[in-house]
N, C-alpha and C. Protein backbone atom coordinates (compact mmCIF):
# COMPACT_ATOMS: atom_id res chain seq x y z
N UNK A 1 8.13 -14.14 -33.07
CA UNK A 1 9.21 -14.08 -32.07
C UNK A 1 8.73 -13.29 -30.88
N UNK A 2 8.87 -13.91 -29.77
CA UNK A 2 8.42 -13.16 -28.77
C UNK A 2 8.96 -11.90 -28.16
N UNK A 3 8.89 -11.13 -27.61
CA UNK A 3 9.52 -9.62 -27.36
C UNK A 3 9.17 -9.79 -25.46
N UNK A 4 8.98 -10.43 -25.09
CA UNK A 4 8.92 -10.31 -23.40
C UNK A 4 9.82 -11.56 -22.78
N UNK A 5 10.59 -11.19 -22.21
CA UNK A 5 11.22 -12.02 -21.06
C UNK A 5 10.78 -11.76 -19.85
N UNK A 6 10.27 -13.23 -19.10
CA UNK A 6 9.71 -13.06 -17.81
C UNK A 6 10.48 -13.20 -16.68
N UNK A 7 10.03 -11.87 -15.54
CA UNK A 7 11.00 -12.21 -14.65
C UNK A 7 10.35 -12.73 -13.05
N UNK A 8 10.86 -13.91 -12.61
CA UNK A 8 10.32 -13.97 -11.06
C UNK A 8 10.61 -13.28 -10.56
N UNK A 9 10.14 -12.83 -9.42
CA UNK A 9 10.20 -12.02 -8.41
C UNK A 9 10.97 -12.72 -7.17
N UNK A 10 11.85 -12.08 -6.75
CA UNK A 10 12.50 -13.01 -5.55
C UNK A 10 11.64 -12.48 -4.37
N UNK A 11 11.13 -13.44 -2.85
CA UNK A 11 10.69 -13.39 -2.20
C UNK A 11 11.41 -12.59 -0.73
N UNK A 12 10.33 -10.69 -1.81
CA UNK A 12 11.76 -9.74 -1.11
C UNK A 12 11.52 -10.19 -0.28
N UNK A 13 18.24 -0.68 19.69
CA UNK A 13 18.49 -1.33 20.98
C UNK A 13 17.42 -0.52 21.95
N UNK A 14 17.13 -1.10 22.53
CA UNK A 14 15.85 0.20 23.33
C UNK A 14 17.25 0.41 23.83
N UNK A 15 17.59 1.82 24.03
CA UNK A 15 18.15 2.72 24.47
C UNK A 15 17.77 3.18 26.10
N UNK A 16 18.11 2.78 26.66
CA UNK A 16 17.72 3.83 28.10
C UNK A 16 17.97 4.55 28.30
N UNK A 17 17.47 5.80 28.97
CA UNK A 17 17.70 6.83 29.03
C UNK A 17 16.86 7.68 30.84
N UNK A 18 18.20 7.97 30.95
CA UNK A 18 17.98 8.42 32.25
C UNK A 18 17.97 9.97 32.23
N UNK A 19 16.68 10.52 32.97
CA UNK A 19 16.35 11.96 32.93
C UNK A 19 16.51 12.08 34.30
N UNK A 20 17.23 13.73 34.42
CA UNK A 20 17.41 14.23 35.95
C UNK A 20 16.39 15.71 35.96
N UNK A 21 15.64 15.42 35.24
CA UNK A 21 14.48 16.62 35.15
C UNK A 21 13.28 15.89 35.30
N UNK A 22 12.94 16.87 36.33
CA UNK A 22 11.00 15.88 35.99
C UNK A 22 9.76 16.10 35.23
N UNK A 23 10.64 16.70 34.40
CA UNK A 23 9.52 17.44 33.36
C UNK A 23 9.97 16.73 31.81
N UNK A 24 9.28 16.35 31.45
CA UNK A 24 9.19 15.63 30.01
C UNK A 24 8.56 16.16 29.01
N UNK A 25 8.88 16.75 28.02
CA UNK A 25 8.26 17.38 26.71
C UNK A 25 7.69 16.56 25.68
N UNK A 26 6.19 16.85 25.39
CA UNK A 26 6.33 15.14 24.30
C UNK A 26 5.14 16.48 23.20
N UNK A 27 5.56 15.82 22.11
CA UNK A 27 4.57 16.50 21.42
C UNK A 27 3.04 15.94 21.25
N UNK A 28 2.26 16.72 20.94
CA UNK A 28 0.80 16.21 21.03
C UNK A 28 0.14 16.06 19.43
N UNK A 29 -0.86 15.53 19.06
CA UNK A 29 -1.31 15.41 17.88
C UNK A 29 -1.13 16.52 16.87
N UNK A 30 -1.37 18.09 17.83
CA UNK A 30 -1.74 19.09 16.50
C UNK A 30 -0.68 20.17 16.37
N UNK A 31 0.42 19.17 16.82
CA UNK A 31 1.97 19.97 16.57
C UNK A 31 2.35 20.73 17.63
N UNK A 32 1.68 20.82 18.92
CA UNK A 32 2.40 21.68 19.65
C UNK A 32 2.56 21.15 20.91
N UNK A 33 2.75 21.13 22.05
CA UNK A 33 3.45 20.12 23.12
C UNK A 33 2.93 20.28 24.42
N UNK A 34 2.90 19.28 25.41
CA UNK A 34 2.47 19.42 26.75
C UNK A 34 3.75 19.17 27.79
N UNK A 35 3.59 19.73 29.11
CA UNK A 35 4.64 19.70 29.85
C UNK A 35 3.89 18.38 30.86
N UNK A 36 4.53 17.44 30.91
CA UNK A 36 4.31 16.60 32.26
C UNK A 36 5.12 16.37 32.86
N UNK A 37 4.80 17.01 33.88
CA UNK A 37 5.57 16.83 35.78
C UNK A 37 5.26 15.85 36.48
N UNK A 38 6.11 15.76 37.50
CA UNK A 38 5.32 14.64 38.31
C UNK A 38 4.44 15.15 39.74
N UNK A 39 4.84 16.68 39.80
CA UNK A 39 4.04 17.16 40.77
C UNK A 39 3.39 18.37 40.87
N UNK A 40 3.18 18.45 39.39
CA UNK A 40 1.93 19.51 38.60
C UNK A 40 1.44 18.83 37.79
N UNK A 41 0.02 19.33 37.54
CA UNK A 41 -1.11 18.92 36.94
C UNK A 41 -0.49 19.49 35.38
N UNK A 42 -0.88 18.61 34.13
CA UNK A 42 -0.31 18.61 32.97
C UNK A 42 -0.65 19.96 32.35
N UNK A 43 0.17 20.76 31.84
CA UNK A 43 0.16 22.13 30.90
C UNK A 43 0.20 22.05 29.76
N UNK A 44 -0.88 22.21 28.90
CA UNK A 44 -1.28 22.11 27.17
C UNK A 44 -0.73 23.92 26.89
N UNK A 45 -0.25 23.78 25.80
CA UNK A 45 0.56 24.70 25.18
C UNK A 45 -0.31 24.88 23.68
N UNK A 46 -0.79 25.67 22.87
CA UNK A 46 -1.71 25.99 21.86
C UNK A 46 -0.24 26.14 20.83
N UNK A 47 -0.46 24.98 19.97
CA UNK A 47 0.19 24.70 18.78
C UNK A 47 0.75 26.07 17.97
N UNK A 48 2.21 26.17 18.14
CA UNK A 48 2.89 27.44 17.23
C UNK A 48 2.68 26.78 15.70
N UNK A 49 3.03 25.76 15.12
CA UNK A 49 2.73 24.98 13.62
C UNK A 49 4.21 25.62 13.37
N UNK A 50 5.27 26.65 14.11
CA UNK A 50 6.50 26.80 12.85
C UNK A 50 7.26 25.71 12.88
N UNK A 51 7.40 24.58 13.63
CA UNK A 51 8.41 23.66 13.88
C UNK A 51 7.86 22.44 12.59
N UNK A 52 6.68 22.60 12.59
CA UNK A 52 5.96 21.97 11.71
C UNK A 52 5.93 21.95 10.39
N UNK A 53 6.41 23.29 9.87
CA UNK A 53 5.78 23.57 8.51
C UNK A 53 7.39 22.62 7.50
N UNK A 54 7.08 22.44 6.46
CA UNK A 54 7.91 21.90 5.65
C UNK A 54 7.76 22.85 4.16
N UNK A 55 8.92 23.20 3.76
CA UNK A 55 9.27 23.84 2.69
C UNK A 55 9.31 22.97 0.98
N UNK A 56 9.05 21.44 1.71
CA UNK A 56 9.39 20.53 0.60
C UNK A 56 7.55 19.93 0.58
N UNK A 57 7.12 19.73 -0.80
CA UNK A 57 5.58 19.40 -0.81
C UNK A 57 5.46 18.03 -0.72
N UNK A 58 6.75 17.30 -1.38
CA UNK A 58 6.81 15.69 -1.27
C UNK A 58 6.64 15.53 0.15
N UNK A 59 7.60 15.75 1.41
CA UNK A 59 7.43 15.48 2.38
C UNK A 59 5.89 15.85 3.34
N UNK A 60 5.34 16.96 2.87
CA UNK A 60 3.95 16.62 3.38
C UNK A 60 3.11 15.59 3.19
N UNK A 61 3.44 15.42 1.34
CA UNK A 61 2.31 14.35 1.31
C UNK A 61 2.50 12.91 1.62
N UNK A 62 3.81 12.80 2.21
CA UNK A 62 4.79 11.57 2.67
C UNK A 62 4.13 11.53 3.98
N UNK A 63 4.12 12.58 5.17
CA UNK A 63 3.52 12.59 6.38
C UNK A 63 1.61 11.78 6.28
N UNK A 64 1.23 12.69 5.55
CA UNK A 64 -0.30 12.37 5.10
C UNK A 64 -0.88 11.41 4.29
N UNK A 65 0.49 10.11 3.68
CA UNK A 65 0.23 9.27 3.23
C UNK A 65 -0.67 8.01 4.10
N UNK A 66 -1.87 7.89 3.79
CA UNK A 66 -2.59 7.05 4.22
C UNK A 66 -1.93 5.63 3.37
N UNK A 67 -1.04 5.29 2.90
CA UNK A 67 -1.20 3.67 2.47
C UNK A 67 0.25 3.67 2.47
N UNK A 68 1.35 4.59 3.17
CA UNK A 68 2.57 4.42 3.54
C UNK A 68 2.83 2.76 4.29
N UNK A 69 1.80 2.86 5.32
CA UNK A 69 1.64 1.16 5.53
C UNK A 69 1.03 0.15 5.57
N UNK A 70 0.39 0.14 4.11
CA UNK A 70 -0.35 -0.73 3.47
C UNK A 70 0.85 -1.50 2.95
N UNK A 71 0.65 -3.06 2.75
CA UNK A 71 1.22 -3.97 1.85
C UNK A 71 1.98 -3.85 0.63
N UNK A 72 2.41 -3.25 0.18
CA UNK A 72 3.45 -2.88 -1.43
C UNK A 72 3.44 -4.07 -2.25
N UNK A 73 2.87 -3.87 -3.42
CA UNK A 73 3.15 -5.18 -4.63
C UNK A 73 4.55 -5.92 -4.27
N UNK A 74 4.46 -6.94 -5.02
CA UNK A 74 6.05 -7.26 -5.46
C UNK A 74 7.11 -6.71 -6.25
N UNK A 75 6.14 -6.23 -7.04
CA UNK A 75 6.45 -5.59 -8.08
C UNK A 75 6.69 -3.71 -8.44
N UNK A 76 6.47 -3.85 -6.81
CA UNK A 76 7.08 -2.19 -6.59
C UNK A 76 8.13 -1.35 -7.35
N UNK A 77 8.42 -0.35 -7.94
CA UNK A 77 8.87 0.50 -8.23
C UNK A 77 9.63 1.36 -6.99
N UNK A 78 11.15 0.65 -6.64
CA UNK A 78 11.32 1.37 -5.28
C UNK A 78 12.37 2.98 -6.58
N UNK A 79 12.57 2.96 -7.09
CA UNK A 79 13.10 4.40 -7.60
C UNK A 79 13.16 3.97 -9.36
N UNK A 80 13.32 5.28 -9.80
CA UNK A 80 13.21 5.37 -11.48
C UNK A 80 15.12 5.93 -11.63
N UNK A 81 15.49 5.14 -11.84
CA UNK A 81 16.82 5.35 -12.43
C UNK A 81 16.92 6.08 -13.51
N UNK A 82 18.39 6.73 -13.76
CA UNK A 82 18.94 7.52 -15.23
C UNK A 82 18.51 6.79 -16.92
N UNK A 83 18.67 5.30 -16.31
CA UNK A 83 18.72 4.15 -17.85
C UNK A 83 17.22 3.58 -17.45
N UNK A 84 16.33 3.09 -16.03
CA UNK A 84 15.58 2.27 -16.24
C UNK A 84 14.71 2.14 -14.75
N UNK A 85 14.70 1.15 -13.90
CA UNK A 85 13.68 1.37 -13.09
C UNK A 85 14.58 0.36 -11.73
N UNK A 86 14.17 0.20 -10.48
CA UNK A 86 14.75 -0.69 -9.71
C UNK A 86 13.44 -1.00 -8.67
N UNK A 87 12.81 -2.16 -8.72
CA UNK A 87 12.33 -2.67 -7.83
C UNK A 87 12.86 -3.16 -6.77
N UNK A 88 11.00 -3.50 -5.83
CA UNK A 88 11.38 -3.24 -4.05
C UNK A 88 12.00 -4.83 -4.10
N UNK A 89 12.14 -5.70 -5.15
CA UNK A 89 12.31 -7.03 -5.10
C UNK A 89 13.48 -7.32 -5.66
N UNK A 90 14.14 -6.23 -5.84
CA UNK A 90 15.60 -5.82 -5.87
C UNK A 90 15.79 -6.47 -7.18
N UNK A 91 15.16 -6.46 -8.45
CA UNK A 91 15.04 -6.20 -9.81
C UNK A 91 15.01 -5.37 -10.42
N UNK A 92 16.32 -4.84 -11.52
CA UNK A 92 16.79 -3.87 -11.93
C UNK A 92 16.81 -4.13 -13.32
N UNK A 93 15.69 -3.21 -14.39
CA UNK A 93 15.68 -3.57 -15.90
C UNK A 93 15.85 -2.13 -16.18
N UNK A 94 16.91 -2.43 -16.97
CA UNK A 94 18.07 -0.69 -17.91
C UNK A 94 17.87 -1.11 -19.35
N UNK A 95 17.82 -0.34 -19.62
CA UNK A 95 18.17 0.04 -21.27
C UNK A 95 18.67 0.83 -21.64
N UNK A 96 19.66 1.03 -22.62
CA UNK A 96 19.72 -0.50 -23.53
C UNK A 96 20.59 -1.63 -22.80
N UNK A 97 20.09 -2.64 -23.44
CA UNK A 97 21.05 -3.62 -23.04
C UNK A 97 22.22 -4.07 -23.45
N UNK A 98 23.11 -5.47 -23.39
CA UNK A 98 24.01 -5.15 -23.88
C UNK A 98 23.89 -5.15 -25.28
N UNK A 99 23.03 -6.01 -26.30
CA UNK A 99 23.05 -6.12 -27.44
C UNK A 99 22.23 -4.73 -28.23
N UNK A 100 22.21 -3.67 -27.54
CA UNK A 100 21.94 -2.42 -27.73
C UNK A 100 20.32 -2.12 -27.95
N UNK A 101 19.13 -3.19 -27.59
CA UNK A 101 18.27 -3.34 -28.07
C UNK A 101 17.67 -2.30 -26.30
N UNK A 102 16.23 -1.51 -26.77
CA UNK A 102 15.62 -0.77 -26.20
C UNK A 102 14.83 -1.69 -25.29
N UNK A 103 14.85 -1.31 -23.98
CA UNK A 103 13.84 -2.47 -23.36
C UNK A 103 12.83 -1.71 -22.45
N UNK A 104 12.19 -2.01 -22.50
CA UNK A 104 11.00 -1.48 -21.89
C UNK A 104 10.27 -2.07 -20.90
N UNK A 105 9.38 -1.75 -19.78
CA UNK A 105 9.35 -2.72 -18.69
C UNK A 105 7.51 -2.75 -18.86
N UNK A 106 7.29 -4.36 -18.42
CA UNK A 106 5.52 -4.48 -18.66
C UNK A 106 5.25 -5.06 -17.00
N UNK A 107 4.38 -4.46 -16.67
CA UNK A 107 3.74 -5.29 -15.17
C UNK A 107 2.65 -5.34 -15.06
N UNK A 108 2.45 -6.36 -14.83
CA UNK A 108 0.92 -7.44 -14.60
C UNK A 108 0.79 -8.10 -13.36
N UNK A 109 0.10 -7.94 -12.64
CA UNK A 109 -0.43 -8.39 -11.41
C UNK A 109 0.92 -7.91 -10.56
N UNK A 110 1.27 -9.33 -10.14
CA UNK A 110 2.32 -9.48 -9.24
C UNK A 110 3.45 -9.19 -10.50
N UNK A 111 3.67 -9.81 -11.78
CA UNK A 111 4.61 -10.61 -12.66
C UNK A 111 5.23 -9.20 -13.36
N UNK A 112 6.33 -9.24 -13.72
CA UNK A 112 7.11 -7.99 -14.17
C UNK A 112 8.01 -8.93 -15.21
N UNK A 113 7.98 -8.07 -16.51
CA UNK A 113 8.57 -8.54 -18.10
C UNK A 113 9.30 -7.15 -18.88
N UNK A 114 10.45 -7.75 -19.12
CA UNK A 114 11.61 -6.83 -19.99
C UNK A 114 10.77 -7.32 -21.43
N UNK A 115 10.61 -5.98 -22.02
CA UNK A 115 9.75 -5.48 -23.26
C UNK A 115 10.96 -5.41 -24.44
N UNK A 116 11.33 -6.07 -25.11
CA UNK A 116 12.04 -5.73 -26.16
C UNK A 116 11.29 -4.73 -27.28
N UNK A 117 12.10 -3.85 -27.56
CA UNK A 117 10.85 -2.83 -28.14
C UNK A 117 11.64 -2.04 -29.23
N UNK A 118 12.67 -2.99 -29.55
CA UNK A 118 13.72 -2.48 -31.23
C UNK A 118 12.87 -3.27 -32.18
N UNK A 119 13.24 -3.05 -33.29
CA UNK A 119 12.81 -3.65 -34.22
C UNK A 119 11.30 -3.04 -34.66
N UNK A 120 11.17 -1.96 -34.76
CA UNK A 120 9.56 -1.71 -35.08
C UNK A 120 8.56 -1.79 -34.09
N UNK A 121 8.86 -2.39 -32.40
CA UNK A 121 8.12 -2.29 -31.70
C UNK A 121 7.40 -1.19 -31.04
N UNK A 122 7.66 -0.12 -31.09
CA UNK A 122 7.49 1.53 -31.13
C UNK A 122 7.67 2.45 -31.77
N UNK A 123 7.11 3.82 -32.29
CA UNK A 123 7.56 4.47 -33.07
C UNK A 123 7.33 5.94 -31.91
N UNK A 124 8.01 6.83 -32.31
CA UNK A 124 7.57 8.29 -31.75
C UNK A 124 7.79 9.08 -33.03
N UNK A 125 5.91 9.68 -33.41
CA UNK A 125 5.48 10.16 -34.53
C UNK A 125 5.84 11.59 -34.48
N UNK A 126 6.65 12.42 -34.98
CA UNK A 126 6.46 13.90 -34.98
C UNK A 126 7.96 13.94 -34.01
N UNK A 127 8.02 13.35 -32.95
CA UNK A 127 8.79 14.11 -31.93
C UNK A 127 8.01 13.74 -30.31
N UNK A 128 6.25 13.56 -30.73
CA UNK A 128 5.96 13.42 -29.45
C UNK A 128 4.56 12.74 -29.34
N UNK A 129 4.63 12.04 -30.55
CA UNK A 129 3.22 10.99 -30.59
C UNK A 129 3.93 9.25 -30.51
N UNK A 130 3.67 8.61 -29.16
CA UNK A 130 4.17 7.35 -29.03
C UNK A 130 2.93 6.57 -29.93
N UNK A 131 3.34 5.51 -30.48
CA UNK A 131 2.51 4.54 -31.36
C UNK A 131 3.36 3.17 -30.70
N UNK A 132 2.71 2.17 -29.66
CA UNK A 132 3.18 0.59 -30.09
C UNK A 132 2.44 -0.17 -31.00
N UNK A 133 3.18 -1.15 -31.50
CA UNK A 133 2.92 -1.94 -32.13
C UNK A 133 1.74 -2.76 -31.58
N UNK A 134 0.54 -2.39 -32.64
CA UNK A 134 -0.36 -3.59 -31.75
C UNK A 134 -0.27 -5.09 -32.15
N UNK A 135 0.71 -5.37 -33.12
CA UNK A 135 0.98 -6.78 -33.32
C UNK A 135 1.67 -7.21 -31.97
N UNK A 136 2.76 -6.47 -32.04
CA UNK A 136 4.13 -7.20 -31.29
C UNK A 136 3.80 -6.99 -29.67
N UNK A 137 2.89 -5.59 -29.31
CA UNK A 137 3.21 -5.14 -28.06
C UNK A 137 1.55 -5.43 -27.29
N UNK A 138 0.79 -4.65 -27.89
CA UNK A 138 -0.42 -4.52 -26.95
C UNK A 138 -1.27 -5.81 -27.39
N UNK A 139 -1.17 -6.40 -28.30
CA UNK A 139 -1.70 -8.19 -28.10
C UNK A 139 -1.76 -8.55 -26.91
N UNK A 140 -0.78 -8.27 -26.17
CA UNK A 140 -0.73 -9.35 -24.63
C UNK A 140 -1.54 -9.01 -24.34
N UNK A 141 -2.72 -7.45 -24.23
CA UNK A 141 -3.49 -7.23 -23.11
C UNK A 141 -5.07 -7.82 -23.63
N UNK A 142 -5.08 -8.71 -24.73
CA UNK A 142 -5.67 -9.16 -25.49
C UNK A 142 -6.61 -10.31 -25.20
N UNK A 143 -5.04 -10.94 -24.64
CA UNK A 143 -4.93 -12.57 -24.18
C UNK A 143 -4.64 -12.62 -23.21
N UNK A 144 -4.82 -11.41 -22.19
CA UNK A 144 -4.40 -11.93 -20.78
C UNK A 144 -5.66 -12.21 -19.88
N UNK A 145 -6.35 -12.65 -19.07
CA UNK A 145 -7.21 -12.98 -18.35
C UNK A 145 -7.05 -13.16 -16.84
N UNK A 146 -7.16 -12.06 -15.96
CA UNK A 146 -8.23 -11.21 -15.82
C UNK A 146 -7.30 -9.66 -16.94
N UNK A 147 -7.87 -8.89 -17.30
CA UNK A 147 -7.32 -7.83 -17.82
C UNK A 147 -7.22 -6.63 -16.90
N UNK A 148 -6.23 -5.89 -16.91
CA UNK A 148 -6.12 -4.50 -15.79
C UNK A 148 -6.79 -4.23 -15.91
N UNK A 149 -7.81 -3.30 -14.92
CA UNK A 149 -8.94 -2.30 -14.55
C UNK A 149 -8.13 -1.11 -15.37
N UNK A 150 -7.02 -0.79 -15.29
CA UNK A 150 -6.14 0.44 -15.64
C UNK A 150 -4.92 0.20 -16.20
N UNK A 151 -4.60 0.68 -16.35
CA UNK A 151 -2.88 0.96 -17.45
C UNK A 151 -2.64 2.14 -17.24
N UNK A 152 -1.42 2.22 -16.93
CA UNK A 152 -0.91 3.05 -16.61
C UNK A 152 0.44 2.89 -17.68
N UNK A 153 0.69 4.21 -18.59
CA UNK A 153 1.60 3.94 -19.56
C UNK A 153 2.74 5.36 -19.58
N UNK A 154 3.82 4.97 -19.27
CA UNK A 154 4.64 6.02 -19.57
C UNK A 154 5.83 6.08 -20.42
N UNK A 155 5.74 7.39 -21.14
CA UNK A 155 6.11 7.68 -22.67
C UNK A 155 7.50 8.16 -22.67
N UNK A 156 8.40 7.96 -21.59
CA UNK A 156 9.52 8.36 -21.60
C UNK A 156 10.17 9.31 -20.73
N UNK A 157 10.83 10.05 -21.48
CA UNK A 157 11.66 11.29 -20.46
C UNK A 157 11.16 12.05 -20.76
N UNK A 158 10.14 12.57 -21.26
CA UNK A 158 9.26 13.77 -20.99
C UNK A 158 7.64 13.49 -21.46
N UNK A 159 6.76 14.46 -21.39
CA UNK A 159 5.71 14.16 -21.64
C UNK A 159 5.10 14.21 -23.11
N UNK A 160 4.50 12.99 -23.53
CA UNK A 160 4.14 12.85 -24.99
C UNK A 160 2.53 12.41 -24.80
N UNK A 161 2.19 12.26 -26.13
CA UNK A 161 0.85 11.48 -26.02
C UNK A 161 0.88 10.49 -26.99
N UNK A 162 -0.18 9.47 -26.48
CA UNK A 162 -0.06 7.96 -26.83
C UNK A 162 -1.00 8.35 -28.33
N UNK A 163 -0.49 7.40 -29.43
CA UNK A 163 -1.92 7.58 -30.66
C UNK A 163 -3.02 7.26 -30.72
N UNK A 164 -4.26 7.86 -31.08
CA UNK A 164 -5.47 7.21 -31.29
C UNK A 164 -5.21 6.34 -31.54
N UNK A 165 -4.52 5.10 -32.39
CA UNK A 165 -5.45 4.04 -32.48
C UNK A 165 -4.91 3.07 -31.56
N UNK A 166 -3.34 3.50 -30.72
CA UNK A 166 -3.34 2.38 -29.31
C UNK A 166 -4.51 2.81 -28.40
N UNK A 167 -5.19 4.20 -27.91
CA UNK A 167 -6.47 4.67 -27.20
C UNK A 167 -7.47 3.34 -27.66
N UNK A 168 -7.45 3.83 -28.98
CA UNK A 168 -8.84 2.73 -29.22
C UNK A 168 -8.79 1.53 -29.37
N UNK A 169 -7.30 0.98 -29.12
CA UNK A 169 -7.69 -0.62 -28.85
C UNK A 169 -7.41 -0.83 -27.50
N UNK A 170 -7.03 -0.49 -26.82
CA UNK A 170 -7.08 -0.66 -25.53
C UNK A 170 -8.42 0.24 -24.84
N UNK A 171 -9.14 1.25 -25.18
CA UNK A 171 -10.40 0.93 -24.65
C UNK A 171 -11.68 -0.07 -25.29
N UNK A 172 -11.39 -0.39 -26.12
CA UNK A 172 -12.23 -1.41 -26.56
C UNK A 172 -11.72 -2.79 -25.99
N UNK A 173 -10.60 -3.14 -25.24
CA UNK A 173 -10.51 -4.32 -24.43
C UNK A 173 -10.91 -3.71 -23.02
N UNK A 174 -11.60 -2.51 -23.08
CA UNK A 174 -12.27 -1.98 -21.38
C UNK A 174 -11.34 -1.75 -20.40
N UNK A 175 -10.07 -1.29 -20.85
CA UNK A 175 -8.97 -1.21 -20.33
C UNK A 175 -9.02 0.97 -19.84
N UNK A 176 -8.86 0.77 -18.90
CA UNK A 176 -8.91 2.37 -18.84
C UNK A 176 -7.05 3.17 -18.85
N UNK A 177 -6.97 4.29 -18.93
CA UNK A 177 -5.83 4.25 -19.13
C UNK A 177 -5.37 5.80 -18.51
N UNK A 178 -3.92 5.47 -17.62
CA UNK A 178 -2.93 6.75 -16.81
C UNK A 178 -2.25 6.82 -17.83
N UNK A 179 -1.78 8.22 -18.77
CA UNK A 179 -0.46 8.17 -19.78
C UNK A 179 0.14 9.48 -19.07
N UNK A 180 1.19 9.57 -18.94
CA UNK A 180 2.42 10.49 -18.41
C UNK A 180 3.79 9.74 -18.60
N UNK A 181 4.48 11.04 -18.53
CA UNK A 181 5.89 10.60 -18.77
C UNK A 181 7.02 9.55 -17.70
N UNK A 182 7.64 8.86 -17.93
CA UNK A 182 7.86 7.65 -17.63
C UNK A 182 8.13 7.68 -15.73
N UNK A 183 8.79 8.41 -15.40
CA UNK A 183 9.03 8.68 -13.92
C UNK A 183 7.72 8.80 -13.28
N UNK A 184 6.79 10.34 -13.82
CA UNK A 184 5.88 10.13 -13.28
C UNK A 184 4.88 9.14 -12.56
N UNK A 185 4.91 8.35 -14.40
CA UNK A 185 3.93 7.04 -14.50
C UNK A 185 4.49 5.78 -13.31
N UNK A 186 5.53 6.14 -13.08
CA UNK A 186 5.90 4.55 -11.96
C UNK A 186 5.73 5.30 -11.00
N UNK A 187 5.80 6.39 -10.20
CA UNK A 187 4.90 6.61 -9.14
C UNK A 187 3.77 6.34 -9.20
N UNK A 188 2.92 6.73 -10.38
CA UNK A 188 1.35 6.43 -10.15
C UNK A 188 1.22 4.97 -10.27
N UNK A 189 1.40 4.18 -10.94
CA UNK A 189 1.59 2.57 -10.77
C UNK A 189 1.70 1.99 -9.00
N UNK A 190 2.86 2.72 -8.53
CA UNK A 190 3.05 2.06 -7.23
C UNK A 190 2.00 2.78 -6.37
N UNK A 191 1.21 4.37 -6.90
CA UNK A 191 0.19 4.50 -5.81
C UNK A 191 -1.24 3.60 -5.81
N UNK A 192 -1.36 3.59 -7.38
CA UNK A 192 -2.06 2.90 -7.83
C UNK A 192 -2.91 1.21 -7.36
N UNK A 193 -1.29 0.96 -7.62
CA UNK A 193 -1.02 -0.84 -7.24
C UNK A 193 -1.39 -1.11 -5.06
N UNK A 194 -0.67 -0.38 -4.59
CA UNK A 194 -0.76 -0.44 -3.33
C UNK A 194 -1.96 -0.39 -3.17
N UNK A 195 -2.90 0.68 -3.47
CA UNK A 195 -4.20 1.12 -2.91
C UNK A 195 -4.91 0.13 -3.85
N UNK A 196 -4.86 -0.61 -4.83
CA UNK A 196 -5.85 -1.39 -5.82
C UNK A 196 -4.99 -2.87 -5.82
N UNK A 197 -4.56 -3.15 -5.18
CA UNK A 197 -3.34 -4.84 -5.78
C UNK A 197 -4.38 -5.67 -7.02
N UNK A 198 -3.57 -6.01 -7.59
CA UNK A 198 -3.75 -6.94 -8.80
C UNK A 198 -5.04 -6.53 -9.67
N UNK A 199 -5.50 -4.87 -9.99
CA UNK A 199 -6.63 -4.67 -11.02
C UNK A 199 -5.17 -3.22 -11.52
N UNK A 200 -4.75 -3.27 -11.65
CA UNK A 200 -3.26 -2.03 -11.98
C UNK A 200 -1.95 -2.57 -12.94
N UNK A 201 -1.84 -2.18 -14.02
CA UNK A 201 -1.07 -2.53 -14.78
C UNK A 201 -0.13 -1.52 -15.22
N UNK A 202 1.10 -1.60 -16.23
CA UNK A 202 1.81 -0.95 -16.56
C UNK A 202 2.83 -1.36 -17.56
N UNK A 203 2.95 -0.16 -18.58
CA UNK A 203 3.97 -0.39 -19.82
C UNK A 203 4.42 0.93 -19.53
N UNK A 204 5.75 0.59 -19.48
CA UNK A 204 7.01 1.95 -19.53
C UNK A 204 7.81 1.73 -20.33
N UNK A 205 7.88 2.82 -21.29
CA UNK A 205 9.02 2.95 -22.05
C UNK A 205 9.90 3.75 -20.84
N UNK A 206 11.21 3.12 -21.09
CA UNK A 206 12.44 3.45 -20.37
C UNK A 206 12.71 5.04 -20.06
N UNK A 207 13.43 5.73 -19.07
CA UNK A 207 13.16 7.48 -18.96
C UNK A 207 14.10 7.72 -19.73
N UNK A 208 15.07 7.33 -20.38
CA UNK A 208 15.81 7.77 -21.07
C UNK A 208 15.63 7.87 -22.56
N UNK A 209 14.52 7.47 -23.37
CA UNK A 209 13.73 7.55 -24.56
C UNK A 209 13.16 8.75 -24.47
């Protein structure tokens, strides 16, 4: 019985403004500003950086993102929800569903699949050792052709580690592998995917597991 349902991807005023000053403030590359007049020669001002600084670390590395406008998969990860995940292709997979079964999300290339993952398809050993099923679950990466350069796998709502023997069958299909906890892991997927398209893969167990 199969455990993946496949999903397509749907195919995601100039203002005028009149100044009665002849002096225009514009900022310059290294944060600090020049005065241009129209009947003085231009005045460079040596960068204060306090207007600059940011208290939040996300937003620096948001400024300094080199692939902010690069191309985005289809299969983007635009936020990690309470139950599940919501793509930029405005595809939304929660768990549980209605028939109460755990679902889990798989992405391959472009192509994104709801993971049914009740029934023995996962175990968490101890409290914080994830085990899938290599019958039911990691087969696909078996039989898929071309195979991810990477995997990127995340273990839930907090941080666990995956078992030796999913490690060793998925590096013996030459599969290399990102494991962190489930939020994390779909950021690194979408930094991943953007900067690498179609050698980037991903299995998430849901953040609420």
């Amino acid at each position: 019985m199969s455990v993946l349902r496949g999903k397509i991807p749907n195919h995601g005023s100039i203002i005028s403004s009149r100044y009665f000053s002849n002096a225009v403030i514009r900022s310059n590359l290294f944060g600090g500003s020049k005065t241009i007049n129209q009947f003085k020669q231009f005045k460079f001002e040596p960068p204060s950086g306090k207007g600059e600084t940011t208290a939040n670390p996300a937003d620096l590395f948001k400024k300094n993102d080199i692939l902010m406008f690069s191309d985005k998969p289809i299969n983007y990860i635009e936020s990690v929800k309470a139950n599940g995940f919501h793509l930029t292709n405005n595809l939304l997979i929660t768990s549980p569903d209605k028939q109460n079964n755990i679902i889990g999300t798989l992405m391959l290339q472009s192509e994104t699949f709801e993971v049914n993952l009740s029934n023995g398809a996962y175990e968490i050993i101890n409290g914080f050792i994830v085990e899938f099923s290599e019958k039911e679950i990691l087969q696909v990466f078996n039989k898929i052709h071309p195979k991810p350069e990477i995997l990127v796998i995340g273990l839930g709502k907090k941080s666990r580690m995956l078992s030796e023997s999913n490690r060793k069958y998925l590096s013996n299909l030459g599969i290399q592998l990102e494991i962190s906890d489930s939020n994390n892991a779909a950021q690194m997927f979408d930094l991943l995917a953007t900067e690498r398209p179609n050698t980037i893969g991903a299995l998430l167990l849901p953040p609420n597991v």
